[in-house]
Protein backbone atom coordinates (compact mmCIF):
# COMPACT_ATOMS: atom_id res chain seq x y z
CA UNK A 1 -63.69 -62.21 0.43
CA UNK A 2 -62.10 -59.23 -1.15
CA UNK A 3 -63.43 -56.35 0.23
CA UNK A 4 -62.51 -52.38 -1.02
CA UNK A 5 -60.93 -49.96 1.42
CA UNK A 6 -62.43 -46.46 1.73
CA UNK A 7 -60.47 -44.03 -0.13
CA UNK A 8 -58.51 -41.41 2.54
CA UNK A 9 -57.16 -38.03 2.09
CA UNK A 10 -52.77 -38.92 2.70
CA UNK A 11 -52.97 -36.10 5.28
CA UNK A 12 -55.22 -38.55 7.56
CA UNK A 13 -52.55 -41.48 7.26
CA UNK A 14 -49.95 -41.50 9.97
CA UNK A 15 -46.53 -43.48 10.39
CA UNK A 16 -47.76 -44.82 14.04
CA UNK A 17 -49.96 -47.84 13.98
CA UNK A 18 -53.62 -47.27 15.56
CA UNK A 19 -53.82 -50.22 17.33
CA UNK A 20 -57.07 -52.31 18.03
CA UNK A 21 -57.36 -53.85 21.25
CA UNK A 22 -60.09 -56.69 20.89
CA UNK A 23 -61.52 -57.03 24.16
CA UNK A 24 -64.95 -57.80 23.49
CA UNK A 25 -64.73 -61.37 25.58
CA UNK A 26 -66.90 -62.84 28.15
CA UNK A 27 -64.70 -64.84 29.14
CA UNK A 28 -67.09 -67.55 30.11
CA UNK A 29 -64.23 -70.24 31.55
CA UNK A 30 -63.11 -67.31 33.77
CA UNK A 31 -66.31 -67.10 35.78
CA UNK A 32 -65.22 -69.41 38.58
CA UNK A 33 -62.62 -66.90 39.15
CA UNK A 34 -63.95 -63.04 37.88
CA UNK A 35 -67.46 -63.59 38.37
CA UNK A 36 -69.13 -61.83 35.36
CA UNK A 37 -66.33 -59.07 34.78
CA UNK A 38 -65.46 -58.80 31.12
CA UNK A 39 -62.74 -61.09 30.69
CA UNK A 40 -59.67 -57.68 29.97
CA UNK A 41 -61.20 -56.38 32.98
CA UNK A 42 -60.09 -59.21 34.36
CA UNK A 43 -57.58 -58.38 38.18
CA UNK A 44 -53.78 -58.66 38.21
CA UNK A 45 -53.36 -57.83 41.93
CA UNK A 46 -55.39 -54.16 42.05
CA UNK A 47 -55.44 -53.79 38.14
CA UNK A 48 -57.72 -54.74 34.99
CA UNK A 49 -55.25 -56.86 32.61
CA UNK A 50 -56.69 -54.33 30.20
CA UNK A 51 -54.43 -51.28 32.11
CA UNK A 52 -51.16 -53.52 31.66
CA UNK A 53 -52.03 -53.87 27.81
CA UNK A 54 -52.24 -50.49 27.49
CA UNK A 55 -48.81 -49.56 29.81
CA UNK A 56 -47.19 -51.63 26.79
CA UNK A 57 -48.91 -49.74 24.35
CA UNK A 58 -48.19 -46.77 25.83
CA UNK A 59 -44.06 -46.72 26.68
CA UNK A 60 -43.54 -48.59 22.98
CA UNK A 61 -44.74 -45.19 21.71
CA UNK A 62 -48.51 -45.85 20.41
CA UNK A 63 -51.04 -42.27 20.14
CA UNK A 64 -54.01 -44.02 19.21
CA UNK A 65 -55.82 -46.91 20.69
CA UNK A 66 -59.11 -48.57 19.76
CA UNK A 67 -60.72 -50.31 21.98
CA UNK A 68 -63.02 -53.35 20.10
CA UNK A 69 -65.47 -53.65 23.11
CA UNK A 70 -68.50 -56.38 23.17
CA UNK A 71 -69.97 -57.54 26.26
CA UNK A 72 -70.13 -55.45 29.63
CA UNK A 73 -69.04 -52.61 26.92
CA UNK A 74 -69.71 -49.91 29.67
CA UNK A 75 -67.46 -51.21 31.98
CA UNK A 76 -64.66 -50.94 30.23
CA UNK A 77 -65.80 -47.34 28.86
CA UNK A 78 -66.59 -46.07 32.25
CA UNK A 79 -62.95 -47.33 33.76
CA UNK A 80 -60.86 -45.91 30.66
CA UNK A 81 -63.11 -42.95 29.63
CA UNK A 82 -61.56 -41.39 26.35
CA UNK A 83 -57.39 -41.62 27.62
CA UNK A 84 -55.05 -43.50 29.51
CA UNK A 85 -51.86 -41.38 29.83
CA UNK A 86 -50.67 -40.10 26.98
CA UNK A 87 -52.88 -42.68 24.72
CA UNK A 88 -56.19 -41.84 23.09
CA UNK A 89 -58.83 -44.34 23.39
CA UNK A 90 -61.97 -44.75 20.63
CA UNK A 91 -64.50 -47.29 21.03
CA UNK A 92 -66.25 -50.05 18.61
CA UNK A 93 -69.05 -52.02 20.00
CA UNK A 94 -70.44 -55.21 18.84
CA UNK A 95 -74.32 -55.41 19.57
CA UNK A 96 -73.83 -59.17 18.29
CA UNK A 97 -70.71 -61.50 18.72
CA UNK A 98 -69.18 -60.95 15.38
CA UNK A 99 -66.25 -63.14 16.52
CA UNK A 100 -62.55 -61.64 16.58
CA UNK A 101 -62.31 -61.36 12.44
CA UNK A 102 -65.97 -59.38 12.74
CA UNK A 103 -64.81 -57.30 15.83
CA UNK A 104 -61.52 -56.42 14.09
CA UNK A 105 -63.63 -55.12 10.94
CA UNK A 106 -66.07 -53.21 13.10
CA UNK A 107 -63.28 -51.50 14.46
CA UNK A 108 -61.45 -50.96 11.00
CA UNK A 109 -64.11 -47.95 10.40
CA UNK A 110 -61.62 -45.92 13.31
CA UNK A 111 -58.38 -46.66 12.10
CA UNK A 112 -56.71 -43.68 10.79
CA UNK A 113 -53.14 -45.03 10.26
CA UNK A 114 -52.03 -47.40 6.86
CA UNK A 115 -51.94 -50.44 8.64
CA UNK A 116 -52.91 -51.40 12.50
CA UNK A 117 -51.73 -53.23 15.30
CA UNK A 118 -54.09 -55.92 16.49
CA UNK A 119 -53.98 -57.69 19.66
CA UNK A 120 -55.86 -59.88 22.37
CA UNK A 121 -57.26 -58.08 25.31
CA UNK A 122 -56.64 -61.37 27.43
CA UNK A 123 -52.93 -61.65 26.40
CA UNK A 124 -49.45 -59.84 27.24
CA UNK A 125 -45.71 -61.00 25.70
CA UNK A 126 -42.17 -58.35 26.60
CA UNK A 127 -41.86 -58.78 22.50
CA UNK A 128 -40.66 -55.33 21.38
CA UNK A 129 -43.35 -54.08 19.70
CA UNK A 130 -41.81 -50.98 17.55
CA UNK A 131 -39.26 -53.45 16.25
CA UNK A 132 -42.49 -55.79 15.01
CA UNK A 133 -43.65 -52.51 13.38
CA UNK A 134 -40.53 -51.87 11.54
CA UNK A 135 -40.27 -55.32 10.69
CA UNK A 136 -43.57 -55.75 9.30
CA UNK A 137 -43.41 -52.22 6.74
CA UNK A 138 -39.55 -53.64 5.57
CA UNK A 139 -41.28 -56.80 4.50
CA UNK A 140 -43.99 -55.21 2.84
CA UNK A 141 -46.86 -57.81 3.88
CA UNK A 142 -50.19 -57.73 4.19
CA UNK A 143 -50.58 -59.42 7.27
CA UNK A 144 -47.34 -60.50 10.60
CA UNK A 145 -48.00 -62.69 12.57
CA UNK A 146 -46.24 -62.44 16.55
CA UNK A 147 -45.43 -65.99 17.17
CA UNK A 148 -43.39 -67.37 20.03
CA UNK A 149 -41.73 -71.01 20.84
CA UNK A 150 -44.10 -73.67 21.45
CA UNK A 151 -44.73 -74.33 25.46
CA UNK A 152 -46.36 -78.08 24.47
CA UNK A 153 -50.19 -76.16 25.06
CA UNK A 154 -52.68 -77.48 22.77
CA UNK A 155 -55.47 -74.70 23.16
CA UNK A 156 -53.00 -72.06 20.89
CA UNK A 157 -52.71 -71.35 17.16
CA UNK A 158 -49.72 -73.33 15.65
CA UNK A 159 -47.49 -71.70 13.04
CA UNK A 160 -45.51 -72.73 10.74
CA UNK A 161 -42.87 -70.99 8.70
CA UNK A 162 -40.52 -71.05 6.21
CA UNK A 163 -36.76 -70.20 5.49
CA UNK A 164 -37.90 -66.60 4.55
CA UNK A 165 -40.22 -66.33 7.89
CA UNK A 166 -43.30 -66.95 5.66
CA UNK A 167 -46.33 -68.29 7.24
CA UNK A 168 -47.04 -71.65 5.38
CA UNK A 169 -50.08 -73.23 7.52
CA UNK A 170 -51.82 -71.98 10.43
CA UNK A 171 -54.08 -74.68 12.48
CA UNK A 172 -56.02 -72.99 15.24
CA UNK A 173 -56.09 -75.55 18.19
CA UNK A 174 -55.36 -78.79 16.85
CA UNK A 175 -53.73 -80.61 19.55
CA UNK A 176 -52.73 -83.24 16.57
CA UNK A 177 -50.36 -80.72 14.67
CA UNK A 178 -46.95 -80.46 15.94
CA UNK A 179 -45.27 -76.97 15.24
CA UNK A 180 -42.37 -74.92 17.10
CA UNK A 181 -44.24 -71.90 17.19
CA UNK A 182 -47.55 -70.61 19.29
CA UNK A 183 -49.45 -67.89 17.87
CA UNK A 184 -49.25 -64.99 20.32
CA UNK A 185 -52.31 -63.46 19.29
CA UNK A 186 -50.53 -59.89 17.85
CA UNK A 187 -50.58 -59.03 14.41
CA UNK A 188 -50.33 -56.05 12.31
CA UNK A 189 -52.25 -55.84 9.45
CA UNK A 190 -52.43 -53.49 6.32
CA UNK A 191 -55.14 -51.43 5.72
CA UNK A 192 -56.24 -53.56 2.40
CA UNK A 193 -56.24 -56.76 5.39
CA UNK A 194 -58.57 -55.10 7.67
CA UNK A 195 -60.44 -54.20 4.69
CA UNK A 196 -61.20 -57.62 3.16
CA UNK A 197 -62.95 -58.85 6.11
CA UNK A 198 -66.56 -59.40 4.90
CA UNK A 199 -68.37 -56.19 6.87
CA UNK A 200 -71.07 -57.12 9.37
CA UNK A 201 -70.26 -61.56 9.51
CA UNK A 202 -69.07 -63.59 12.48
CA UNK A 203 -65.64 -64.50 11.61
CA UNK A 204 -62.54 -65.68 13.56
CA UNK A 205 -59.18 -64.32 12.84
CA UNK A 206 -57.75 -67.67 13.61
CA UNK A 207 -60.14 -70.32 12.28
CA UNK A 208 -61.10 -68.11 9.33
CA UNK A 209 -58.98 -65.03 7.97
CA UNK A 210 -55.39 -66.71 9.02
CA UNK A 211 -55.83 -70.26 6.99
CA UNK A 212 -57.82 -68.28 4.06
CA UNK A 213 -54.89 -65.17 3.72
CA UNK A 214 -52.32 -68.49 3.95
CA UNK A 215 -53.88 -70.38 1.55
CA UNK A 216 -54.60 -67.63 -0.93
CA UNK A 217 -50.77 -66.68 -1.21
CA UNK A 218 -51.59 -63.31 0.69
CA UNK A 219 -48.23 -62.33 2.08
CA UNK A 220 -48.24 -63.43 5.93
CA UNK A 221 -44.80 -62.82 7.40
CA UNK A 222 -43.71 -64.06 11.14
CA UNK A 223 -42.03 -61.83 13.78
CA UNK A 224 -40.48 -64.83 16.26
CA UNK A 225 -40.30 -63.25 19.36
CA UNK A 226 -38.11 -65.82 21.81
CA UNK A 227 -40.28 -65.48 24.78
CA UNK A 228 -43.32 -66.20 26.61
CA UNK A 229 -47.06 -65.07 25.93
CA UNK A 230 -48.53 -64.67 29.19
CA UNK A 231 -52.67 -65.15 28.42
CA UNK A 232 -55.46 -65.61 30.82
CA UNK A 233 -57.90 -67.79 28.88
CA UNK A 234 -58.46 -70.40 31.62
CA UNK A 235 -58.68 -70.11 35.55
CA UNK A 236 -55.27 -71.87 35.94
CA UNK A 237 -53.44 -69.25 33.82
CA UNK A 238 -55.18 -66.75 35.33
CA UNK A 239 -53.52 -67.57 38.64
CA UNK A 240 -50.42 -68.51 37.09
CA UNK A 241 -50.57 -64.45 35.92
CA UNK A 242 -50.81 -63.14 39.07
CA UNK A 243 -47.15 -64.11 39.55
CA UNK A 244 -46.02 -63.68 36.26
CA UNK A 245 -47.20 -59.88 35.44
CA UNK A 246 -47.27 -58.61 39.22
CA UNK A 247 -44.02 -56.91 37.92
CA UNK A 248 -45.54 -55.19 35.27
């Protein structure tokens, strides 16, 4: 699966993530609710979830935003246009589901930075974000993994870890594997990561690219954040949201 990164000049490398925002949803179980709205685009109160995402992104001190874009592209493009405060926002576009792995590599081609921050558009967790940065480059992984105490759901990644915070398995969904910890769908991943996703294939970064890294002894490290992910996959946790992130 090993795929080689594109030699950069140092001078384009920066110490602040780029992050990737994948966003490219439909967010087909949401219809009952959002109509045919992209699934970030999605109301809290007055507001796209997407514009809370990037609030985060924005006071924990991120420049650089890409935003991995798939169906109702536009509308999502024509909202943010090219900045939201004082972030910068580039586009990818899928013209075919590639699935999250495919959407993350199509967005690689952007990222400027030595490694990027990845997260779901249809997700949002309080977890301190710089301190997942600085924890990822001190243990000098490929791949972290945000992952957060297990709420009893069954429809989440389950993780779990080691004595040294090591990923050690990684079942997407299985409601018959017990676990502590819920993927929170936040990761950051080294440039050599984003790189050895197979260009141009439909591949999940949970079914696919978390198991294989795992079982392939490619360093995958855990940040537990002792919180809640707040995500709004399904019409009852969209509502449940409402009263949750109001705040934000």
């Amino acid at each position: 699966m090993t795929r080689r990164s594109p030699t950069r000049d140092a001078s384009c490398m920066n110490n602040t993530p780029d992050v990737i925002v994948l966003c490219g949803g439909a967010g087909i179980r949401l219809r009952s609710v959002v109509e045919d709205a992209p699934k970030s685009m999605a109301r809290i109160g007055h507001r796209p979830f997407l514009e809370l995402l990037l609030e985060k992104l924005d006071r924990s001190g991120f420049r650089r935003v890409i935003l991995a874009t798939g169906y109702q592209a536009e509308a999502i493009r024509d909202f943010f246009g090219g900045h939201f405060r004082n972030l910068e926002l580039l586009y990818s576009r899928e013209l075919t589901p590639l699935g999250t792995g495919g959407a993350l590599r199509n967005a690689a081609e952007l990222v400027t930075s030595d490694a990027a921050l990845v997260t779901n558009g249809d997700s949002y967790t309080d977890a301190d974000l710089t301190q997942f940065v600085i924890d990822f480059r001190e243990a000098k992984a490929d791949v972290s993994v945000l992952i957060v105490p297990s709420d009893g759901r069954d429809d989440c990644g389950t993780v779990t870890v080691d004595d040294d915070s090591a990923i050690t398995s990684f079942n997407e969904k299985n409601p018959l594997v017990a676990s502590r910890y819920l993927n929170a769908g936040i990761y950051m991943l080294s440039r050599r990561a984003l790189y050895d996703i197979p260009e141009g294939a439909r591949v999940s970064i949970e079914h696919d690219l978390l198991p294989y890294w795992v079982n392939y002894r490619r360093p995958v490290k855990a940040f537990v954040f002792h919180g809640s992910c707040v995500d709004i996959g399904t019409p009852e946790r969209y509502r449940d949201a409402q009263d949750l992130l109001n705040f934000v």
